[in-house]
N, C-alpha and C. Protein backbone atom coordinates (compact mmCIF):
# COMPACT_ATOMS: atom_id res chain seq x y z
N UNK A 1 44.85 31.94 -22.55
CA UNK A 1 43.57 31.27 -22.51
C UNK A 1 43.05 31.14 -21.07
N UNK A 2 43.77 30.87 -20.11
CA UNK A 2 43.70 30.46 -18.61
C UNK A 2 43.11 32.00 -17.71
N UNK A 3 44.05 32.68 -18.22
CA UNK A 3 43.89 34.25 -17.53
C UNK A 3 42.21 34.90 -18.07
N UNK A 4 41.90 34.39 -19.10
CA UNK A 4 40.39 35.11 -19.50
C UNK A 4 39.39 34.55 -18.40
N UNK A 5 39.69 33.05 -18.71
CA UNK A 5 38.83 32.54 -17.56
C UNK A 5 38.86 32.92 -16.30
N UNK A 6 39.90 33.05 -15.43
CA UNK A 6 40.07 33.33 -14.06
C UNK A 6 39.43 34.83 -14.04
N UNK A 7 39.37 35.70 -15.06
CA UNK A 7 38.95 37.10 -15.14
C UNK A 7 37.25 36.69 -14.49
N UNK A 8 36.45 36.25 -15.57
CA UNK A 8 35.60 35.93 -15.49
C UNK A 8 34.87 35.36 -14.13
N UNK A 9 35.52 34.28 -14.15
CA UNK A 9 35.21 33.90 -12.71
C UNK A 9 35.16 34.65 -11.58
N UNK A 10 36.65 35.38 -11.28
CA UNK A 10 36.68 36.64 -10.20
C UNK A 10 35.36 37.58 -10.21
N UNK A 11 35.44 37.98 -11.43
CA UNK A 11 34.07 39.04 -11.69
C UNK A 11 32.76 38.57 -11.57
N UNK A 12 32.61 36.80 -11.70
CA UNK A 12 31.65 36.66 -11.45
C UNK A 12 30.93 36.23 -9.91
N UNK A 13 32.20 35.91 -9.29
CA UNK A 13 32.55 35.45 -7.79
C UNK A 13 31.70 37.16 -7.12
N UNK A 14 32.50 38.09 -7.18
CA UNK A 14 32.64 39.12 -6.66
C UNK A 14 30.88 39.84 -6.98
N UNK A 15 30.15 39.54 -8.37
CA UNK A 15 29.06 39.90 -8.63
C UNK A 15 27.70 39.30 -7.17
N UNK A 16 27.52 40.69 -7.02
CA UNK A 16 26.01 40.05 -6.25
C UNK A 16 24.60 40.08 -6.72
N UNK A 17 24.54 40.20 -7.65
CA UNK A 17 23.04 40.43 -8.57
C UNK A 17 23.10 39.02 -8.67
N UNK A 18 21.51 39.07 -7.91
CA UNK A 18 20.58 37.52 -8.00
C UNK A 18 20.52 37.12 -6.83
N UNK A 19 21.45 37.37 -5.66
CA UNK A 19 21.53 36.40 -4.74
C UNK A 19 20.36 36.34 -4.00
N UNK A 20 19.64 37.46 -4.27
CA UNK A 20 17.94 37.01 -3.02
C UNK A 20 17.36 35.76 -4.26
N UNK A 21 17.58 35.86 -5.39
CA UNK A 21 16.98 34.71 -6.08
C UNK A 21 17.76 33.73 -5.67
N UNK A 22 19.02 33.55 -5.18
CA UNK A 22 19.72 32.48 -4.88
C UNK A 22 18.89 31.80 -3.90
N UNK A 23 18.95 32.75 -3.25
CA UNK A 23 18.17 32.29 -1.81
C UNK A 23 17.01 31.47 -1.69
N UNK A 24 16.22 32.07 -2.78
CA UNK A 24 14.47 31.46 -2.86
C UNK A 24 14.93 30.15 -3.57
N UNK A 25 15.92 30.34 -4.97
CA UNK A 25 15.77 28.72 -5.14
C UNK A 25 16.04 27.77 -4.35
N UNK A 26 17.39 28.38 -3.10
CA UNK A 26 17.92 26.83 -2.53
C UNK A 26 16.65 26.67 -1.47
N UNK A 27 15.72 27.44 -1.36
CA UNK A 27 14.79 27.24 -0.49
C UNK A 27 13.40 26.44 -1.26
N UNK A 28 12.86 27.01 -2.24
CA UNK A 28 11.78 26.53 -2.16
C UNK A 28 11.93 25.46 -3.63
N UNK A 29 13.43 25.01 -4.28
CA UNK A 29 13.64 24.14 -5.33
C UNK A 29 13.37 22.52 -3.99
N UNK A 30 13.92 22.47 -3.30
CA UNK A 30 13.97 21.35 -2.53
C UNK A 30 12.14 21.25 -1.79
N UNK A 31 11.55 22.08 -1.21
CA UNK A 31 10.57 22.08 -1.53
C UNK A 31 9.75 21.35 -2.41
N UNK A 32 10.01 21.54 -3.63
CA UNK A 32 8.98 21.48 -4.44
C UNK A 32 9.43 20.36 -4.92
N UNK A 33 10.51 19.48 -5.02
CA UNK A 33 10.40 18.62 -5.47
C UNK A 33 10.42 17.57 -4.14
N UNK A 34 10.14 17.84 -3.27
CA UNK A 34 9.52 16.77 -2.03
C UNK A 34 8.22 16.69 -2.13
N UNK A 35 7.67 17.72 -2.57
CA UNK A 35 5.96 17.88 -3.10
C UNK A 35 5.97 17.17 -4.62
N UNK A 36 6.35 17.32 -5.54
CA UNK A 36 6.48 16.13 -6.23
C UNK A 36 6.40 14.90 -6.28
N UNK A 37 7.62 14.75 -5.42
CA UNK A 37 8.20 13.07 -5.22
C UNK A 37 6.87 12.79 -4.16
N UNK A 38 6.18 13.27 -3.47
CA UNK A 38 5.08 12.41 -2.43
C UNK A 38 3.74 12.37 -3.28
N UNK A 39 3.12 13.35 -4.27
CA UNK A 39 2.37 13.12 -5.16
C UNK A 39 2.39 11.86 -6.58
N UNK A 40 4.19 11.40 -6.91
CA UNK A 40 3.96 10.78 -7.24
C UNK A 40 3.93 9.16 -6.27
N UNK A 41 4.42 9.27 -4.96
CA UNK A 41 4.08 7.93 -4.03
C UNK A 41 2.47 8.25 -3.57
N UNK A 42 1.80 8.97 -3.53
CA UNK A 42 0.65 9.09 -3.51
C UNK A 42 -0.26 8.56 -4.43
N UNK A 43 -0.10 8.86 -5.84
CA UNK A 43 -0.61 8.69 -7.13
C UNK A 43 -0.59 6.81 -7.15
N UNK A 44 1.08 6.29 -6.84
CA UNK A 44 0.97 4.85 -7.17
C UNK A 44 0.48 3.96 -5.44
N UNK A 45 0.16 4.67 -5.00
CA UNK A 45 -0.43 3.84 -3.51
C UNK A 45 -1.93 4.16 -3.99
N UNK A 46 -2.46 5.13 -4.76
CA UNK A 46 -4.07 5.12 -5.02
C UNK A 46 -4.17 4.39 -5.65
N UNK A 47 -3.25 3.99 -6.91
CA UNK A 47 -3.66 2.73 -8.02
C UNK A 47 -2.91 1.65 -7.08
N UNK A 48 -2.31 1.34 -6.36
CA UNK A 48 -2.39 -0.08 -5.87
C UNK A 48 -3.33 -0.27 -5.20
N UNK A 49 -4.02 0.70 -4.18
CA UNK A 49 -5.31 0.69 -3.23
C UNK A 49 -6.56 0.23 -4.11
N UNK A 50 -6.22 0.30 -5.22
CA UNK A 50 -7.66 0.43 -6.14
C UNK A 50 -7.50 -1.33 -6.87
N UNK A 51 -6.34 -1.67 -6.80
CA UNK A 51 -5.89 -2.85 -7.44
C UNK A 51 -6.39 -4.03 -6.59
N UNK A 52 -6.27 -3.27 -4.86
CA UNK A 52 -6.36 -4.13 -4.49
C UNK A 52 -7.77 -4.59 -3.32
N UNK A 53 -8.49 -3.35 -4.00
CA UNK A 53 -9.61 -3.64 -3.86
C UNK A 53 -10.43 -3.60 -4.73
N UNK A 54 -10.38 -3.65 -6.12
CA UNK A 54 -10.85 -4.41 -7.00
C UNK A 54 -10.07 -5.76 -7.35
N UNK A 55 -9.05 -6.54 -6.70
CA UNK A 55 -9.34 -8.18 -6.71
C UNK A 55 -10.62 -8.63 -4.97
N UNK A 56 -10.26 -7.72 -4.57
CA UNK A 56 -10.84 -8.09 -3.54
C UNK A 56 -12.89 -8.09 -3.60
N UNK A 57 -12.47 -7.48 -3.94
CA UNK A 57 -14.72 -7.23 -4.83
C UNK A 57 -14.76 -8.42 -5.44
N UNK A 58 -13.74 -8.62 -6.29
CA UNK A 58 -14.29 -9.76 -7.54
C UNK A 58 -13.86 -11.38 -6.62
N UNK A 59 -12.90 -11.35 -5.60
CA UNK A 59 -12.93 -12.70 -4.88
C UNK A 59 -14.35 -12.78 -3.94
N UNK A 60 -14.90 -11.83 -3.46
CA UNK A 60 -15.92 -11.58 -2.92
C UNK A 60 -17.08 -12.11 -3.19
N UNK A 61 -17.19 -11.62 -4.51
CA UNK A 61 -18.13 -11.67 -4.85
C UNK A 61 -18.14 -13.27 -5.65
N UNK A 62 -17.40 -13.68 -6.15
CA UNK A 62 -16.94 -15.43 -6.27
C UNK A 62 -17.28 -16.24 -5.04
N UNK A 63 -16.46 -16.29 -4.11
CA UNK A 63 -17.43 -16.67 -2.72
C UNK A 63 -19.10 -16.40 -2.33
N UNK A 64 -19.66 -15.56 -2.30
CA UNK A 64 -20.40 -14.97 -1.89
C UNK A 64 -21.58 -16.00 -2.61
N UNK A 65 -21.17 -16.37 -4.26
CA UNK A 65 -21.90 -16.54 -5.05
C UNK A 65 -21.78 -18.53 -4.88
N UNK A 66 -20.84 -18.68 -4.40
CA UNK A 66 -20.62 -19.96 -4.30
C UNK A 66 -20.63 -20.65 -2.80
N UNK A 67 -21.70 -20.75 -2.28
CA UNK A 67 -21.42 -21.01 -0.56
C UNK A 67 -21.67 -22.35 -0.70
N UNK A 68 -21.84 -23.52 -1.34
CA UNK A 68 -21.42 -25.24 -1.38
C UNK A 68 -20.69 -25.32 -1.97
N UNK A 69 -19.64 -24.64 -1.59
CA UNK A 69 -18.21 -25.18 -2.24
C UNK A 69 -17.43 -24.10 -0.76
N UNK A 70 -16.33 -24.93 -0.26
CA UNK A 70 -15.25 -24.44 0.84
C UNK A 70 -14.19 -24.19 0.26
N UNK A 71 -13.88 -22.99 0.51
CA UNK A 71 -12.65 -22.50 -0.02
C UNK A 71 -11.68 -22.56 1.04
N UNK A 72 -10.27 -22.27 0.66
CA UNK A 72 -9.74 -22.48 1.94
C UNK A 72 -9.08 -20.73 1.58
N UNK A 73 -7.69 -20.38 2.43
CA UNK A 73 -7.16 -19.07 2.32
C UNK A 73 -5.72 -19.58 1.33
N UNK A 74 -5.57 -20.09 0.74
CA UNK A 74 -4.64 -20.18 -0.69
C UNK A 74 -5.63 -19.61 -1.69
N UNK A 75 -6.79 -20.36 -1.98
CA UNK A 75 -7.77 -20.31 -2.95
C UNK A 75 -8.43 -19.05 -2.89
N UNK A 76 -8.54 -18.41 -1.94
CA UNK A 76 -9.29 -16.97 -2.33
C UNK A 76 -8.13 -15.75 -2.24
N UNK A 77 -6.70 -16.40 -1.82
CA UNK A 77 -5.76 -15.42 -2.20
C UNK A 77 -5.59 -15.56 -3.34
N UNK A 78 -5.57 -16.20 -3.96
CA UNK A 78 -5.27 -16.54 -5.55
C UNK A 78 -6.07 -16.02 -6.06
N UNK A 79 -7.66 -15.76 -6.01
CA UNK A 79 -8.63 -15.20 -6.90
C UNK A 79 -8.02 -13.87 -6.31
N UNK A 80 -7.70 -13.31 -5.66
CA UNK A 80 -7.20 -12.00 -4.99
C UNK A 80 -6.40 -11.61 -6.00
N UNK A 81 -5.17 -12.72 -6.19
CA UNK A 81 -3.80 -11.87 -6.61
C UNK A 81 -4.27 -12.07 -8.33
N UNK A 82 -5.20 -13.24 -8.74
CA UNK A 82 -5.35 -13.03 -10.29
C UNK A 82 -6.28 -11.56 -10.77
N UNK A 83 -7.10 -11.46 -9.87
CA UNK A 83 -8.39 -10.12 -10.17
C UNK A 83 -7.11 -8.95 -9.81
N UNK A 84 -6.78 -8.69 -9.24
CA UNK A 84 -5.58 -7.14 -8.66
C UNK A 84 -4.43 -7.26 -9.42
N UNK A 85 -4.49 -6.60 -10.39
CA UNK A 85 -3.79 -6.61 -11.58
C UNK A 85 -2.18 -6.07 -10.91
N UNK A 86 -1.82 -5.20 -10.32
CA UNK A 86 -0.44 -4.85 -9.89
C UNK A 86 -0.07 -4.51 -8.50
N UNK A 87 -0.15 -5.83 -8.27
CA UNK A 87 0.89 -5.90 -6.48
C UNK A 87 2.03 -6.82 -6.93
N UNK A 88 3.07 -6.37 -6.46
CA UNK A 88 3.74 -7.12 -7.03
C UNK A 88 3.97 -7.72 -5.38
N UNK A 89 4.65 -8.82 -6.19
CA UNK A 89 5.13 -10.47 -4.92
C UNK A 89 3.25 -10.17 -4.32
N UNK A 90 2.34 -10.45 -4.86
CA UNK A 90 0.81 -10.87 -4.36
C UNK A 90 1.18 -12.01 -3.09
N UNK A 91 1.57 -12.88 -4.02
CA UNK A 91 1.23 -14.34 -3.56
C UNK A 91 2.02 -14.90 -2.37
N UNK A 92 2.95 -14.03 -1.93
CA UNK A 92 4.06 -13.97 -0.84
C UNK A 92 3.53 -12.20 0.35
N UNK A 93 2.98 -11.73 -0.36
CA UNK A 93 2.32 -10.46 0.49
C UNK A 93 1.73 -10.74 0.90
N UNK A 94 0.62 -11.27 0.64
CA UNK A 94 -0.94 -11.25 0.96
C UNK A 94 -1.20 -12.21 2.14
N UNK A 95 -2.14 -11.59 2.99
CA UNK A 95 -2.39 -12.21 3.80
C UNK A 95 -3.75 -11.89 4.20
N UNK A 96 -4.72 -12.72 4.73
CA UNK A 96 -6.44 -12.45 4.86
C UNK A 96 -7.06 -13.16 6.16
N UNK A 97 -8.22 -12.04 6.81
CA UNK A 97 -8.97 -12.66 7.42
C UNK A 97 -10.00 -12.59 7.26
N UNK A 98 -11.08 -13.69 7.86
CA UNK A 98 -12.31 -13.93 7.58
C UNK A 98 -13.26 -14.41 8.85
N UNK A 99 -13.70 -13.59 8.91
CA UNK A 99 -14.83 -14.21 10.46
C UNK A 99 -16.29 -13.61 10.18
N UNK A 100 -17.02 -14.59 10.85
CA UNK A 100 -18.55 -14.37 10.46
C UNK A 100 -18.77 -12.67 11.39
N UNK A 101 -19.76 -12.13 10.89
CA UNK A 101 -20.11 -11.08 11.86
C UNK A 101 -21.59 -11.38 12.13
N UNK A 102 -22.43 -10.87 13.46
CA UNK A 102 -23.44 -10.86 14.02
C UNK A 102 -23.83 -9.62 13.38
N UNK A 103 -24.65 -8.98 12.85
CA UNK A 103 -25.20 -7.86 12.43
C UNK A 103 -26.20 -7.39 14.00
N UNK A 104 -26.70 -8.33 14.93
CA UNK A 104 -27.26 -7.76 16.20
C UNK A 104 -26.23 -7.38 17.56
N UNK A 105 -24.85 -8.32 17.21
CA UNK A 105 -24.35 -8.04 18.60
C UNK A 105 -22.29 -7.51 17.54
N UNK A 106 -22.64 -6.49 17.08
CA UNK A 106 -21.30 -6.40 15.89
C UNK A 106 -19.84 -6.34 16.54
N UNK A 107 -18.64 -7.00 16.28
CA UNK A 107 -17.79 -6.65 16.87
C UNK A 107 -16.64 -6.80 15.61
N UNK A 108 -15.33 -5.78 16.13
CA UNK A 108 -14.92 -5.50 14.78
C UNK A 108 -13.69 -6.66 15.20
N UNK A 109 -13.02 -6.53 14.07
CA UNK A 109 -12.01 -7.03 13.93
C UNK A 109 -10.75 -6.78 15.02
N UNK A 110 -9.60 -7.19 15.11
CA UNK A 110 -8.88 -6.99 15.83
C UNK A 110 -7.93 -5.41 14.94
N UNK A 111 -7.94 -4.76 16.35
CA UNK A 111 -7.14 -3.63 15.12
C UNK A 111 -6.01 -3.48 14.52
N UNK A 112 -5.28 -4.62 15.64
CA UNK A 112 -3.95 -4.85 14.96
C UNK A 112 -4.12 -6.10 13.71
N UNK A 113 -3.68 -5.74 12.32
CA UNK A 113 -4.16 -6.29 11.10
C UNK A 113 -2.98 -7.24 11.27
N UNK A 114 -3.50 -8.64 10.87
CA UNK A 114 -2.44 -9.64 10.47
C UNK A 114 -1.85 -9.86 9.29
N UNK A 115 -0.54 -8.98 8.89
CA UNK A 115 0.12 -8.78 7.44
C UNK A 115 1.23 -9.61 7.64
N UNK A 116 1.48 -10.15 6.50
CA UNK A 116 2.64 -10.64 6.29
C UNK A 116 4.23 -10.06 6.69
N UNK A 117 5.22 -10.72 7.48
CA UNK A 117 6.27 -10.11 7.32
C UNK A 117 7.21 -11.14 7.25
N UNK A 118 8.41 -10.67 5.84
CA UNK A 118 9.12 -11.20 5.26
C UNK A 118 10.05 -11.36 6.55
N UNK A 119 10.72 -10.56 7.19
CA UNK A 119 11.67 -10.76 8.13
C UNK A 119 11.70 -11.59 9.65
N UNK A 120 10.09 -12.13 9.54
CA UNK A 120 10.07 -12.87 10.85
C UNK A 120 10.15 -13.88 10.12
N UNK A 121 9.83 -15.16 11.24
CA UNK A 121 9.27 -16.47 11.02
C UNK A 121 7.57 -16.31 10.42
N UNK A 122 7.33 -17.65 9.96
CA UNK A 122 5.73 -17.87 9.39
C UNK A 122 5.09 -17.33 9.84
N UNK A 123 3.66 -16.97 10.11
CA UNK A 123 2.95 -17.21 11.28
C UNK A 123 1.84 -17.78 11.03
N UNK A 124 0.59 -18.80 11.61
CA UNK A 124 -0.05 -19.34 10.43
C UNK A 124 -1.25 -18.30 10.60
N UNK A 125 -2.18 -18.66 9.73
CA UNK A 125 -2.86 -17.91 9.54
C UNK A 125 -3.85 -17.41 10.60
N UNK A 126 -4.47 -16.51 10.96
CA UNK A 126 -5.11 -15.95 11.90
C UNK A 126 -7.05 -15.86 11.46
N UNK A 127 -7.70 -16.10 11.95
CA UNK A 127 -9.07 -15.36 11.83
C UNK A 127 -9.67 -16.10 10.87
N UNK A 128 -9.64 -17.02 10.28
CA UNK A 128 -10.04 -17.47 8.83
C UNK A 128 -11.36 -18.53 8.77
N UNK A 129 -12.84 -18.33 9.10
CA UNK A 129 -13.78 -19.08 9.02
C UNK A 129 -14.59 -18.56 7.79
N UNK A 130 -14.76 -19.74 7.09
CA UNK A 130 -15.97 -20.02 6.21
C UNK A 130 -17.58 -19.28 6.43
N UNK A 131 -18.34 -18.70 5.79
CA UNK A 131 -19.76 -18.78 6.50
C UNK A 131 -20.52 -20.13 5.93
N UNK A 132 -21.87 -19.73 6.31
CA UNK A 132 -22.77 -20.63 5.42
C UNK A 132 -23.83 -19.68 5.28
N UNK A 133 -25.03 -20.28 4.41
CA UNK A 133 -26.10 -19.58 3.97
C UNK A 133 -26.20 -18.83 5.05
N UNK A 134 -26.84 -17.31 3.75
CA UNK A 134 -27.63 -15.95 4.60
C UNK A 134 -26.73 -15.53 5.94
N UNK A 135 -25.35 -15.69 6.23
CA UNK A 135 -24.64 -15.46 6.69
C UNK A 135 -23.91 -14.80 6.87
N UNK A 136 -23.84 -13.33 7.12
CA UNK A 136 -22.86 -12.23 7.39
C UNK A 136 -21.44 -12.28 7.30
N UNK A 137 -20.34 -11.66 6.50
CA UNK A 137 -18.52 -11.97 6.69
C UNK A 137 -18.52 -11.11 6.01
N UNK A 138 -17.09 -10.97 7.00
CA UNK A 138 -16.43 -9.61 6.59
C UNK A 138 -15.03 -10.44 6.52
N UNK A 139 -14.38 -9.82 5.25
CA UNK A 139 -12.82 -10.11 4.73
C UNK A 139 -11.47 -9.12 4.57
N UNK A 140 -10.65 -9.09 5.62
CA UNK A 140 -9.81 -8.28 5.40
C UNK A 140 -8.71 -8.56 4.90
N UNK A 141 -8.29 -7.89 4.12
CA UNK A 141 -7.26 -8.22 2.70
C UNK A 141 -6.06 -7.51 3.46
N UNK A 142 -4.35 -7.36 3.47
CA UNK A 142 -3.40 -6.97 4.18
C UNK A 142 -2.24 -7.46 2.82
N UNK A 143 -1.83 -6.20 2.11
CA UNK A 143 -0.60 -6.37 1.21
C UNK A 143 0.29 -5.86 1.82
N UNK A 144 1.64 -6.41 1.27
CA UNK A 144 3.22 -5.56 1.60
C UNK A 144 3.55 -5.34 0.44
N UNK A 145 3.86 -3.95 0.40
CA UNK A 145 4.56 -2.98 -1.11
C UNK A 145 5.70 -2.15 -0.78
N UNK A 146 6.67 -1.90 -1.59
CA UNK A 146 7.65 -1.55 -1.63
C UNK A 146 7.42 0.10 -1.79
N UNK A 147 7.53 0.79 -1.20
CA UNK A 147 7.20 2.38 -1.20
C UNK A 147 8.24 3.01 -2.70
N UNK A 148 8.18 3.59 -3.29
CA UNK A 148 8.68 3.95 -4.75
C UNK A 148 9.89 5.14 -3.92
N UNK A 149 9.55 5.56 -3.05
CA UNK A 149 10.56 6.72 -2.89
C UNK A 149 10.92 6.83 -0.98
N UNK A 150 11.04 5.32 -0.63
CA UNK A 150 11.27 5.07 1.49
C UNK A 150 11.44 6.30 1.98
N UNK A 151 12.60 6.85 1.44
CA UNK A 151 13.48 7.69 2.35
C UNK A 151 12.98 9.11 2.37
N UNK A 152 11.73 9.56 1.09
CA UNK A 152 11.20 11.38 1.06
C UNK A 152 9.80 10.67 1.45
N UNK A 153 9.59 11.77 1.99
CA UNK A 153 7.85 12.67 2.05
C UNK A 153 6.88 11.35 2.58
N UNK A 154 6.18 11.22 1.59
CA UNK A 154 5.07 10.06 1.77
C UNK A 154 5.30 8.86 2.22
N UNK A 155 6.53 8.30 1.53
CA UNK A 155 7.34 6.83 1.58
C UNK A 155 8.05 7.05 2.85
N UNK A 156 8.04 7.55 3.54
CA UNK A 156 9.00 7.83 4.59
C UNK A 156 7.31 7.53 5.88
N UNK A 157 6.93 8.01 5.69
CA UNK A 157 5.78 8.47 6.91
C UNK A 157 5.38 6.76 6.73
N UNK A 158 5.25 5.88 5.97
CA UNK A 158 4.81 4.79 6.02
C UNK A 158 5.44 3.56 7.18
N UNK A 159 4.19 2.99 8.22
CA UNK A 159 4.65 2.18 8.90
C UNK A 159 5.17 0.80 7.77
N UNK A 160 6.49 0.49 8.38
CA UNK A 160 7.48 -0.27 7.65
C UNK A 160 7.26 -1.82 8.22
N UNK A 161 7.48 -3.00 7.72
CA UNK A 161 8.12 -3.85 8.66
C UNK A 161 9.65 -4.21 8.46
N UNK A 162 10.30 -5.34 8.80
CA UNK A 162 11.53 -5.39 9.08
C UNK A 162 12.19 -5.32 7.63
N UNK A 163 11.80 -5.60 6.32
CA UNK A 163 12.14 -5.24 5.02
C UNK A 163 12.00 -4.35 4.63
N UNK A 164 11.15 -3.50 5.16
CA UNK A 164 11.32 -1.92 4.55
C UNK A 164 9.60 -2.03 3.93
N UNK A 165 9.05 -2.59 3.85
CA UNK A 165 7.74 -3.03 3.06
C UNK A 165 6.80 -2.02 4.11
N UNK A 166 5.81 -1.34 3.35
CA UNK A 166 5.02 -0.95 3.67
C UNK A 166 3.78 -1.75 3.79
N UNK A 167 2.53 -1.45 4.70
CA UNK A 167 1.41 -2.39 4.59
C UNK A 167 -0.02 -1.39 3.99
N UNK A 168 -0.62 -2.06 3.23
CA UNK A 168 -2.15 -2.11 2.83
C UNK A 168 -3.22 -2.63 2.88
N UNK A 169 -4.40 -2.16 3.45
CA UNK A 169 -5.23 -3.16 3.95
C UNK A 169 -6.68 -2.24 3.41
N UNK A 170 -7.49 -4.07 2.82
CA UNK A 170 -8.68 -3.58 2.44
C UNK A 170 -9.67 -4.55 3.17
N UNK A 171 -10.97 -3.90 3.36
CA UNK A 171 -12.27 -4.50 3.70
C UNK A 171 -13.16 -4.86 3.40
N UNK A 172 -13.83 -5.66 3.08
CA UNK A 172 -15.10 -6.16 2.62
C UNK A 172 -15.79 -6.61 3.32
N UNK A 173 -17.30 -6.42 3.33
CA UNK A 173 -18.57 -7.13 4.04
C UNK A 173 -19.16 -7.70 2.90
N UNK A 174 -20.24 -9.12 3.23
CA UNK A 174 -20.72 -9.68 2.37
C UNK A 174 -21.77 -10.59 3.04
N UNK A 175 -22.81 -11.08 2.34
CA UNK A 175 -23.88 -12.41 2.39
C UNK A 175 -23.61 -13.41 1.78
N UNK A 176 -23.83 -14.37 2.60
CA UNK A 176 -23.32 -15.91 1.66
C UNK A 176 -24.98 -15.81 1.06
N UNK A 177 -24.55 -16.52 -0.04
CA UNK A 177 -26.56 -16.34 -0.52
C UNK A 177 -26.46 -17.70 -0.45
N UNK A 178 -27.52 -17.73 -0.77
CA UNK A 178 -28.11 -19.42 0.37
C UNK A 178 -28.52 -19.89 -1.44
């Protein structure tokens, strides 16, 4: 029984038919599934991008619509994390700023975004004013998400903080209506 097998094997050891196909698979099989694996971290960073700027439209537009009433930054993260159907840990990610803008003398935001990170200390919150009537604001939204695949392709290229968390950040402009 032992000796058929070892036949086989030898003969098949010793066979060279295929090996340029050998070649192309160990080459372009790894390939293609790194092109895979970043289409599907691509695919779920477009539906979180979309998650999380559609809570961010609909907190927006809640403020926007309500300017005698002060919200503080718990209260419009919360309309954030209830409208953005899948971030997960929202309410421990999220972090927001808010400053009036001049539409005559415009200046942007700071470019370094203030996101949450699990591995430092607190930090309190940064940038966060109210408007009032007919009043120009812009709101920047800043999630931390867990990349589906860190270590290939897409999930890899992502700036990290000290947990491994990737960051997302959305923008909004708006009018307080009077």
């Amino acid at each position: 029984m032992i000796q058929p097998v070892h036949k086989f094997l030898r003969r098949f050891r010793r066979d060279e038919d295929g090996a340029a196909l050998l070649i192309e698979f160990a080459i372009f099989v790894p390939l293609l599934f790194s092109v895979f694996l970043m289409a599907i971290e691509m695919g779920i960073y477009s539906m979180r991008q979309m998650y999380l700027d559609r809570g961010l439209d609909i907190a927006v537009r809640y403020v926007r619509l309500n300017t005698n009433r002060t919200f503080t930054h718990n209260e419009i993260k919360q309309l954030i994390c209830d409208n953005s159907g899948w971030l997960e840990n929202c309410d421990e990610t999220l972090r927001l700023e808010m400053t009036t803008v001049d539409p005559r003398a415009f200046t942007r935001f700071d470019p370094e975004v203030d996101c949450v990170d699990t591995s430092q200390p607190a930090k309190p919150v940064r940038g966060f004013t109210l408007g009032e009537a007919n009043q120009m604001m812009m709101l920047r939204a800043c999630v931390r998400f867990n990349p589906v695949y860190p270590t290939t392709g897409l999930g890899r290229e992502f700036e990290k903080d000290g947990t491994g968390r990737a960051k997302m950040v959305s923008i909004a402009a708006f009018v307080q209506e009077p």
